[in-house]
N, C-alpha and C. Protein backbone atom coordinates (compact mmCIF):
# COMPACT_ATOMS: atom_id res chain seq x y z
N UNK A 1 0.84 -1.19 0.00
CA UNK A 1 0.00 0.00 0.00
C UNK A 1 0.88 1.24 0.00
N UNK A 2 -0.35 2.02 -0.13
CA UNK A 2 1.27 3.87 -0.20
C UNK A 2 1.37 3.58 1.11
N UNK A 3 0.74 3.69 2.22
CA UNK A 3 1.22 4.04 3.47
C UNK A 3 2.40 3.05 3.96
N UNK A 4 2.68 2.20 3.21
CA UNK A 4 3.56 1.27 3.33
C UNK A 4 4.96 1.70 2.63
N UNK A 5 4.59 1.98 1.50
CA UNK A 5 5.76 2.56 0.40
C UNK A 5 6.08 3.81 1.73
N UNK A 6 5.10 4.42 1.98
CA UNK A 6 5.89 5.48 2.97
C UNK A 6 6.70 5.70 3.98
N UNK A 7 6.27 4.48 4.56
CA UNK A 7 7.10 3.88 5.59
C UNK A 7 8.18 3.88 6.13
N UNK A 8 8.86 2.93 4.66
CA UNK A 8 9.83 2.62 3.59
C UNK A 8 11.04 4.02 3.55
N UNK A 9 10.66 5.15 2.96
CA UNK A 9 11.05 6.44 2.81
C UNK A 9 11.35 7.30 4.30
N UNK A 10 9.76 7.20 5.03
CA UNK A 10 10.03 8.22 6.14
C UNK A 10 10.32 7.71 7.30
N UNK A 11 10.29 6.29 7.40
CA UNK A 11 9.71 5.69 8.87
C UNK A 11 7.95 5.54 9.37
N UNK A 12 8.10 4.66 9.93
CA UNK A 12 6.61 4.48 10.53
C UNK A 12 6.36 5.45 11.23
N UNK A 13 6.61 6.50 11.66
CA UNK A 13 6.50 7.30 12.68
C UNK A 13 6.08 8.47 12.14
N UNK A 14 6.17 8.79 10.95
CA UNK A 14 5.54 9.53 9.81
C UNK A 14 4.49 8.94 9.02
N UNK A 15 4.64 7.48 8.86
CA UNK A 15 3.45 7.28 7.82
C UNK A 15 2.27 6.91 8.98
N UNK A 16 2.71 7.10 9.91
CA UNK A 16 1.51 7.15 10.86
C UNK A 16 0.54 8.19 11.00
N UNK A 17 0.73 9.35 10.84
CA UNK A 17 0.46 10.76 10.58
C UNK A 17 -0.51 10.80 9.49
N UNK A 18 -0.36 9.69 8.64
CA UNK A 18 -0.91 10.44 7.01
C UNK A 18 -2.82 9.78 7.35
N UNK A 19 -3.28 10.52 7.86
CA UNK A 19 -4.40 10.38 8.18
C UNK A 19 -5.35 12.01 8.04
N UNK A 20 -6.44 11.86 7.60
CA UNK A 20 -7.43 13.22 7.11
C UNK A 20 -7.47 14.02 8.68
N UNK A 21 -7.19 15.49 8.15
CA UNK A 21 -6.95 16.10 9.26
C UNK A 21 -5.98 16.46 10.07
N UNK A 22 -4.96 15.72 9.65
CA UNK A 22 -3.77 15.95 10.14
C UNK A 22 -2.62 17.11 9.34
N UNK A 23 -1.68 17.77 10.52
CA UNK A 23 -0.76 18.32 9.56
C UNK A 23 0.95 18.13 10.28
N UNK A 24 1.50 17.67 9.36
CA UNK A 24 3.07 17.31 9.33
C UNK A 24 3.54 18.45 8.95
N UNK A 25 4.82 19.29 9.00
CA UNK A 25 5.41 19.93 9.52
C UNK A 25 6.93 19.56 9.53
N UNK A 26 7.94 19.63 9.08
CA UNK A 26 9.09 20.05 8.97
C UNK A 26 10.36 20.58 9.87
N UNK A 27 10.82 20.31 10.70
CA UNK A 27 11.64 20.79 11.63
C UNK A 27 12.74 21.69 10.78
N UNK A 28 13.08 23.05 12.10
CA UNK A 28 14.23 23.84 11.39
C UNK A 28 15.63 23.01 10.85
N UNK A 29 16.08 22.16 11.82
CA UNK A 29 17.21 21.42 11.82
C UNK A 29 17.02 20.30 10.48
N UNK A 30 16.10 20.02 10.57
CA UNK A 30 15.83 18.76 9.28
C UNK A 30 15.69 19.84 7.59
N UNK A 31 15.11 20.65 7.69
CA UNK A 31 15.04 21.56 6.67
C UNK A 31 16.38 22.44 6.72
N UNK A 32 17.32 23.02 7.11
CA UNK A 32 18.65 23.45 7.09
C UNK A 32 19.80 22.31 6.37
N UNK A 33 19.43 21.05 7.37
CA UNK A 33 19.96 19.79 6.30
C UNK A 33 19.84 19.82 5.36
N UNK A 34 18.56 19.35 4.54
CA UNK A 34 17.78 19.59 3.38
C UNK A 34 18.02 20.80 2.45
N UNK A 35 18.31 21.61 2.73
CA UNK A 35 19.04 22.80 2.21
C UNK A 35 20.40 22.50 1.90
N UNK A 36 21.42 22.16 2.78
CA UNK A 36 22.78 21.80 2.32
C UNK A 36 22.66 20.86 1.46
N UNK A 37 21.69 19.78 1.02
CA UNK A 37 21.91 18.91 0.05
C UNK A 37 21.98 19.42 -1.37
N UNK A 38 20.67 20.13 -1.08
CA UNK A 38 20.19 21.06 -2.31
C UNK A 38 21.37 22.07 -3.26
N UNK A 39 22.40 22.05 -1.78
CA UNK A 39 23.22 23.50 -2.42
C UNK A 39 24.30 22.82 -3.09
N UNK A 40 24.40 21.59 -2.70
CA UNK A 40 25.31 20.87 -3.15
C UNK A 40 25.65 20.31 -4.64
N UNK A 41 23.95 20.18 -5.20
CA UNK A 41 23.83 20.53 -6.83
C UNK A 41 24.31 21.57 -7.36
N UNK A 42 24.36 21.67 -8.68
CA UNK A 42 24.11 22.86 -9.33
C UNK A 42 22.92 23.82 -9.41
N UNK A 43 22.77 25.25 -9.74
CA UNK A 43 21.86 25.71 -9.07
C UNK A 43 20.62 25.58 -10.37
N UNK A 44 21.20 25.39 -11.65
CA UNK A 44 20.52 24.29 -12.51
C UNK A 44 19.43 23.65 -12.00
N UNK A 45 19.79 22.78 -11.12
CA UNK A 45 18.83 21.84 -11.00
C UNK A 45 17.88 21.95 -9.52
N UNK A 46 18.06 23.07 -8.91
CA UNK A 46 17.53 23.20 -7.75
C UNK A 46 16.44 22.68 -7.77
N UNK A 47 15.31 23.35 -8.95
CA UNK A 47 13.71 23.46 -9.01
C UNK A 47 13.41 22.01 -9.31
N UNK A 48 14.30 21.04 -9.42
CA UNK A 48 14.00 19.95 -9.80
C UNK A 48 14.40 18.76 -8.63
N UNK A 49 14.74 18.93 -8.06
CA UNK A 49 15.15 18.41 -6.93
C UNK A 49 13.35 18.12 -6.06
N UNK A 50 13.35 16.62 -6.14
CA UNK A 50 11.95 16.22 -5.45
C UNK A 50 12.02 16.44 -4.06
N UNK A 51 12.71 16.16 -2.91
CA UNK A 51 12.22 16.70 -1.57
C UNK A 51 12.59 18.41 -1.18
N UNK A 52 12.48 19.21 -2.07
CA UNK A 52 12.71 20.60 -1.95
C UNK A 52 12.05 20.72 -1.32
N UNK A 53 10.91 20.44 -1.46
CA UNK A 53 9.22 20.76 -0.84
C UNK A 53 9.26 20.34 1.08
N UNK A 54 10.07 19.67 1.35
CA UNK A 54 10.46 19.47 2.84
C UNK A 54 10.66 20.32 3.54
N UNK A 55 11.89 21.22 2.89
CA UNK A 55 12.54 22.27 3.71
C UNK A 55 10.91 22.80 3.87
N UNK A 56 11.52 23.88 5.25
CA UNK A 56 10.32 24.37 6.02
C UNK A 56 8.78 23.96 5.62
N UNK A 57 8.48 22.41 4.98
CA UNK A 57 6.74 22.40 4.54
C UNK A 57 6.16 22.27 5.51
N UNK A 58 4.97 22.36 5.43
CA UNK A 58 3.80 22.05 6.33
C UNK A 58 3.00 21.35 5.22
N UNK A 59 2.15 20.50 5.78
CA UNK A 59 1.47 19.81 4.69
C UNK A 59 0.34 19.62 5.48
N UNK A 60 -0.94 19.86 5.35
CA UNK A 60 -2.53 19.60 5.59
C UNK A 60 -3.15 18.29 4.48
N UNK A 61 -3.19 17.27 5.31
CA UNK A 61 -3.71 15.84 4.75
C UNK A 61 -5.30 16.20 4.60
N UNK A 62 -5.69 16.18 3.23
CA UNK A 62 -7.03 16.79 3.59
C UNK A 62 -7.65 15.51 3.05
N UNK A 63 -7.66 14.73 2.32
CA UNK A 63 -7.92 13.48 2.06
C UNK A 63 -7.25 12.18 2.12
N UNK A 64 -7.93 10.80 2.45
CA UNK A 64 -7.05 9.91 2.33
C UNK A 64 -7.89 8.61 1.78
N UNK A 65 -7.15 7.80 0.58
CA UNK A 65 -8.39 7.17 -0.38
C UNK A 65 -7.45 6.28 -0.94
N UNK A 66 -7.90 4.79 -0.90
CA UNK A 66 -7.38 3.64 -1.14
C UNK A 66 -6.56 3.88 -2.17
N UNK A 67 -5.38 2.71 -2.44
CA UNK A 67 -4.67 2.91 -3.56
C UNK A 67 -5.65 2.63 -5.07
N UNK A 68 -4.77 3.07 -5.91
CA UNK A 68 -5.57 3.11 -7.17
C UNK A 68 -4.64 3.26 -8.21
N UNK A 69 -4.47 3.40 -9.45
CA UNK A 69 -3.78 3.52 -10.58
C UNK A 69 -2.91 4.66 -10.22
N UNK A 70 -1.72 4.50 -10.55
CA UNK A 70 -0.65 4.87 -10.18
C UNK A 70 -0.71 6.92 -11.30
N UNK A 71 -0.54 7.38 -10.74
CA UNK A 71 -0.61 8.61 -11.27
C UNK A 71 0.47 9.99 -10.82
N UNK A 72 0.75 10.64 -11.96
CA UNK A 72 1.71 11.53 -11.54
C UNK A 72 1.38 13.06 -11.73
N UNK A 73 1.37 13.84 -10.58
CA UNK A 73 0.75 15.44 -10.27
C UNK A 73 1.78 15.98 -9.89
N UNK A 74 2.49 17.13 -10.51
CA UNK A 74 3.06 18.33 -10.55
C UNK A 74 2.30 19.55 -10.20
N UNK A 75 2.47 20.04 -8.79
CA UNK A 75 1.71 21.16 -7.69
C UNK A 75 2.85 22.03 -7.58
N UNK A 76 2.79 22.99 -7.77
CA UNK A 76 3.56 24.09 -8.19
C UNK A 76 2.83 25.19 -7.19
N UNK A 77 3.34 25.99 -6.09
CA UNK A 77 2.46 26.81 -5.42
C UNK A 77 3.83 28.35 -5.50
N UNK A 78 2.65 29.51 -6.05
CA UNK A 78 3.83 30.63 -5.52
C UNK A 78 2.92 31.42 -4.87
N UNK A 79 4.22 32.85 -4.30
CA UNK A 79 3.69 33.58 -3.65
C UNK A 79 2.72 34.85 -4.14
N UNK A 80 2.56 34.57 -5.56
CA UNK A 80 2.35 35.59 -6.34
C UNK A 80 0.56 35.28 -6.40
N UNK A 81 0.47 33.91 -6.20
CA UNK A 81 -1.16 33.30 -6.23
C UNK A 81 -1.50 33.34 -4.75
């Protein structure tokens, strides 16, 4: 299952969390890390770098719905919207 695949990635201690209503959150120290990795690319490839979205996120689980056909969504948020 995803919450399993998640597991896998974050630890159980996170994919425990992924429940409607909930919000996960980002620590300074874990996102400062996450930053030195980032800088460590070229600056090329920053925007492409998949856990960018870590540093400082907050994330609001607003739904949660059995697995299903595998699908891929590009969410793009600025400050300008």
């Amino acid at each position: 299952t995803r919450a399993e695949l998640l597991a896998t990635f974050t630890g159980p201690e996170l994919a425990a969390l992924i429940d409607e209503g909930c919000i996960i959150a980002s620590a300074e120290d874990f996102s400062w890390e996450l930053e030195q990795q980032v800088m460590s690319f070229p600056e090329a490839m920053w925007d492409s770098i998949v856990y960018r979205n870590w540093v400082r996120g907050v994330f609001v689980i607003v739904k949660v719905v059995e697995d299903r056909e595998r699908e891929c969504v590009l969410l793009r948020v600025n400050d300008e919207e």
